[in-house]
N, C-alpha and C. Protein backbone atom coordinates (compact mmCIF):
# COMPACT_ATOMS: atom_id res chain seq x y z
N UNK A 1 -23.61 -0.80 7.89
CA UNK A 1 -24.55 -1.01 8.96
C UNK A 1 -24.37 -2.38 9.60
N UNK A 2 -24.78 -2.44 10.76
CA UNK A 2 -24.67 -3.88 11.39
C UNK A 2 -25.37 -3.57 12.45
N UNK A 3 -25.63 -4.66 13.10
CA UNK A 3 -26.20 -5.18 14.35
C UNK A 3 -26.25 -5.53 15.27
N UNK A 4 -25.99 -5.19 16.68
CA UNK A 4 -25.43 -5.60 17.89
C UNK A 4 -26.00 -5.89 18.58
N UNK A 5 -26.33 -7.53 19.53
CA UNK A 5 -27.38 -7.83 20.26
C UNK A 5 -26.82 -8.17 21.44
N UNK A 6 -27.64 -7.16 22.82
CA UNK A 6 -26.41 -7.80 23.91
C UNK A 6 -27.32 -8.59 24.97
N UNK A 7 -27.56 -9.37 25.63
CA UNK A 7 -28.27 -10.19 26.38
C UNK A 7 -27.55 -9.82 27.83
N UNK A 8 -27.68 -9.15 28.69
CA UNK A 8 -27.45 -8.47 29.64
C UNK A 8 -27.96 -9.20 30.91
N UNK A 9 -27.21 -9.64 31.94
CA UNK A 9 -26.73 -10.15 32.96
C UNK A 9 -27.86 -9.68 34.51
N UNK A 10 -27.07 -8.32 33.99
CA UNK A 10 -27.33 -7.12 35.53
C UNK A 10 -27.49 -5.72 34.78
N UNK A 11 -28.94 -4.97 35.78
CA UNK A 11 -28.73 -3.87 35.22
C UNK A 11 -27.18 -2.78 34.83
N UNK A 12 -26.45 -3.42 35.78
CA UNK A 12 -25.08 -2.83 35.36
C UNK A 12 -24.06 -3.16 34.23
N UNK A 13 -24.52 -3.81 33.76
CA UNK A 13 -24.14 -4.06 32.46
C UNK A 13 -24.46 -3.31 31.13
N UNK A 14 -25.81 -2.73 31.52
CA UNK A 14 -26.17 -1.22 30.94
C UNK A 14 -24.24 -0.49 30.78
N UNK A 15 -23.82 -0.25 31.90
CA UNK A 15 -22.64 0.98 31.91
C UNK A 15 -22.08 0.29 31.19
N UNK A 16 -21.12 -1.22 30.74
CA UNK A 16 -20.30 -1.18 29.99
C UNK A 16 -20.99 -1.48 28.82
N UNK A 17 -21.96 -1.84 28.32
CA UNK A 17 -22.61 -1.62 26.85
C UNK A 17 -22.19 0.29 26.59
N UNK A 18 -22.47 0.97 26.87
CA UNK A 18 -21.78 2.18 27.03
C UNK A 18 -20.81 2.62 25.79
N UNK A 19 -19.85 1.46 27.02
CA UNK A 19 -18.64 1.81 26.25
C UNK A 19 -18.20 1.33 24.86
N UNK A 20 -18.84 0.69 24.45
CA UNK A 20 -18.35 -0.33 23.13
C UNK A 20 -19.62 -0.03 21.92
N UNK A 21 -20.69 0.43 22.50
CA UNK A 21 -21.78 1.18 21.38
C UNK A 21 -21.44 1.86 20.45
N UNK A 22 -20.81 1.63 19.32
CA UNK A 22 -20.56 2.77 18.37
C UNK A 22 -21.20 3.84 18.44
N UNK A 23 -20.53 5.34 18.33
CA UNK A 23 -21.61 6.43 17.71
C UNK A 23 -22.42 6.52 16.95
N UNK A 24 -23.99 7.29 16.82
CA UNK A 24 -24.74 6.97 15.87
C UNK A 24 -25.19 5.93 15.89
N UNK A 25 -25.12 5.81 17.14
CA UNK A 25 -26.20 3.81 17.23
C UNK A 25 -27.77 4.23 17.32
N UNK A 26 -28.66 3.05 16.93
CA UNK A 26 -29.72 3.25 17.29
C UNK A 26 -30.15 2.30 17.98
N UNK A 27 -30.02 2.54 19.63
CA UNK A 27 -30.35 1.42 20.85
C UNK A 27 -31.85 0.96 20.53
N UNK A 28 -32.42 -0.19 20.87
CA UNK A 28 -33.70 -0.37 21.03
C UNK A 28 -33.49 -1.73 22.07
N UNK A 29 -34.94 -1.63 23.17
CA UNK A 29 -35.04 -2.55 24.29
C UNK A 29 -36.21 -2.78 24.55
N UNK A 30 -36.63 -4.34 24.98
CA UNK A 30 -38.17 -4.30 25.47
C UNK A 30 -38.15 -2.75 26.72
N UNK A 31 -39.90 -2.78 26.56
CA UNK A 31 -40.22 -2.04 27.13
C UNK A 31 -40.72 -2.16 28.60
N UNK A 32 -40.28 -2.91 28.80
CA UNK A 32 -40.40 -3.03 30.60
C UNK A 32 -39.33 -2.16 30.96
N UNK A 33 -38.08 -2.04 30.70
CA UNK A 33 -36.96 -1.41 31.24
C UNK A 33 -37.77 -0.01 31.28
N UNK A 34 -38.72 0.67 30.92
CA UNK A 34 -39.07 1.50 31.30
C UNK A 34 -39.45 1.91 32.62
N UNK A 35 -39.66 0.81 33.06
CA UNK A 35 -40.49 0.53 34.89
C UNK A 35 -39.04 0.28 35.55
N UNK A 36 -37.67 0.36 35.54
CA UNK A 36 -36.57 0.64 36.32
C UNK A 36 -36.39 1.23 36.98
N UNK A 37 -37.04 2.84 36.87
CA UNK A 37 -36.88 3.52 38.12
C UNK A 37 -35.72 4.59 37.40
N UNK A 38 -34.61 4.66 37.47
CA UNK A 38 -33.77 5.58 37.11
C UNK A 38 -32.83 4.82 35.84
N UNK A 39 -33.01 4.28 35.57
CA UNK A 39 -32.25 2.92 34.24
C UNK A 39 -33.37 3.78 33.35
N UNK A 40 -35.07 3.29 33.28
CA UNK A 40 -35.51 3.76 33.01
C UNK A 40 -35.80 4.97 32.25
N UNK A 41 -35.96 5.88 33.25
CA UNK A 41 -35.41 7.47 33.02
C UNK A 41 -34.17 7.86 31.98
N UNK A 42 -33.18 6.89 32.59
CA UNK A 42 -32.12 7.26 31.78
C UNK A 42 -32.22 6.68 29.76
N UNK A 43 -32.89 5.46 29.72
CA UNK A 43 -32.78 4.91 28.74
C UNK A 43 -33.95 5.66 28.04
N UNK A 44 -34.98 6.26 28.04
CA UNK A 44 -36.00 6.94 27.91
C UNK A 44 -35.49 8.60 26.94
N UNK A 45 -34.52 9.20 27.73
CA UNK A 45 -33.71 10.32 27.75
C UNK A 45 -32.73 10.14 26.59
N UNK A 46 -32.13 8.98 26.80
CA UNK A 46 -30.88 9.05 25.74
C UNK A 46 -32.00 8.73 23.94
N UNK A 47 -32.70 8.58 24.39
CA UNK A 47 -33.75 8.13 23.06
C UNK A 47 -33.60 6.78 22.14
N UNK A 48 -33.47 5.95 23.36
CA UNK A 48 -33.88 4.45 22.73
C UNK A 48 -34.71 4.28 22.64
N UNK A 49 -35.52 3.02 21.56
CA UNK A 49 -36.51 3.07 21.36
C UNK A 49 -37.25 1.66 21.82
N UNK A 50 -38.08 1.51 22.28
CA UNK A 50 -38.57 0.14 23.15
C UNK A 50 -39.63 -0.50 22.37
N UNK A 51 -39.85 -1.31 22.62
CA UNK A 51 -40.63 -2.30 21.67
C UNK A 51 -41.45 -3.21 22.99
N UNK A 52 -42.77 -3.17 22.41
CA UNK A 52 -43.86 -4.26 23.36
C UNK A 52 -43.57 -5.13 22.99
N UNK A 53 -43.10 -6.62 23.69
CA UNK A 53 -43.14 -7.73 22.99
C UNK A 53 -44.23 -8.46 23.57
N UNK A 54 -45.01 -7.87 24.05
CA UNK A 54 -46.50 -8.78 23.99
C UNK A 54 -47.37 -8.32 23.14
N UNK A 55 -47.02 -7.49 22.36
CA UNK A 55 -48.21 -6.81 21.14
C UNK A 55 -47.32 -7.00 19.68
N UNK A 56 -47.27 -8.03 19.03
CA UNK A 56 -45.93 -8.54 18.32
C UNK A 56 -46.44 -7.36 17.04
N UNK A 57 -47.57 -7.32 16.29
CA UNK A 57 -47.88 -6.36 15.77
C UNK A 57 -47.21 -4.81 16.01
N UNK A 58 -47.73 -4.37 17.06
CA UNK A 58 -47.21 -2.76 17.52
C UNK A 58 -45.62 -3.31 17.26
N UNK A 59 -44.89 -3.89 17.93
CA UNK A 59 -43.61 -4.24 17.55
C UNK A 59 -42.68 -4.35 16.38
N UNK A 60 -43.21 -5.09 15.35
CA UNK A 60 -42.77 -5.13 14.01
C UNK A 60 -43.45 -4.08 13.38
N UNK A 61 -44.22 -3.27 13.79
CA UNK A 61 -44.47 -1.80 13.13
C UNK A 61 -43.21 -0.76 13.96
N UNK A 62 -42.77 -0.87 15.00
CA UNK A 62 -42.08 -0.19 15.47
C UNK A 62 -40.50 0.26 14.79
N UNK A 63 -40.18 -1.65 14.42
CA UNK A 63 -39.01 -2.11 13.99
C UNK A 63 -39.09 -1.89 12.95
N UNK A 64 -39.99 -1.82 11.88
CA UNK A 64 -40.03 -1.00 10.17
C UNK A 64 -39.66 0.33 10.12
N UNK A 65 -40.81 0.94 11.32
CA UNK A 65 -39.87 2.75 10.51
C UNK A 65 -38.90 3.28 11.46
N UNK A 66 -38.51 2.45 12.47
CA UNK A 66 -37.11 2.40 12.78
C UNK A 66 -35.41 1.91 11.83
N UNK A 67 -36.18 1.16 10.88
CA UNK A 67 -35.33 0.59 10.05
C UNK A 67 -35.47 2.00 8.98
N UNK A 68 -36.45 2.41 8.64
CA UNK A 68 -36.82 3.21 7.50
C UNK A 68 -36.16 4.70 8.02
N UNK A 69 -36.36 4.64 9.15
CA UNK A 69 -35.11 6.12 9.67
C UNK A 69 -33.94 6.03 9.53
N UNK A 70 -33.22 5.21 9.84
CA UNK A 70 -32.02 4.79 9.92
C UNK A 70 -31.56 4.79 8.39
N UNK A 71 -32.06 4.27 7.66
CA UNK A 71 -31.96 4.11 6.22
C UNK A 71 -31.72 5.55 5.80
N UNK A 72 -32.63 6.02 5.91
CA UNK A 72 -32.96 7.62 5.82
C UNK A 72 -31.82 8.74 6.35
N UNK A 73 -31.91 8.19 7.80
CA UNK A 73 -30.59 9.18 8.07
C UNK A 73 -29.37 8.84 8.16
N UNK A 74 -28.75 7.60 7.79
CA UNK A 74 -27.58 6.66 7.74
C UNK A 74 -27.11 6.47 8.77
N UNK A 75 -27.69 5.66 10.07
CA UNK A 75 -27.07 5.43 11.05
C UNK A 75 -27.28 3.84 11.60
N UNK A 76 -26.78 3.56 12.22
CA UNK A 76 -26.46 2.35 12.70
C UNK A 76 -27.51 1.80 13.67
């Protein structure tokens, strides 16, 4: 298992994160990218999982049984 953190430029930088994401990743992003419009939509769909970072609570509950799935189903 490992960890990949990408600090992203331009929404287009979304496409080449893409390409270099191992299979069996498990994406996660604040949750504003939800309000994108079609980024949004799209990141929503592929089933990443978003995190409030103004509710640090809801957040580090998010990031536990996200960790506890992953564990569970062996993925990245």
């Amino acid at each position: 298992p490992f960890v990949i953190v990408c600090n992203h430029q331009a929404s287009l930088d979304l496409l080449g994160m893409v390409e270099v994401i191992p299979e069996r990743c498990v994406p996660i992003a604040k949750r504003e990218l939800l309000y994108l419009g079609t980024v949004g939509w799209a990141c929503w769909l592929s089933g990443m999982i978003f995190i409030d970072r103004h509710r640090r609570d809801t957040a580090i509950e998010v990031i536990s049984r996200t960790a506890s799935t992953m564990r569970r189903e062996n993925v990245r």
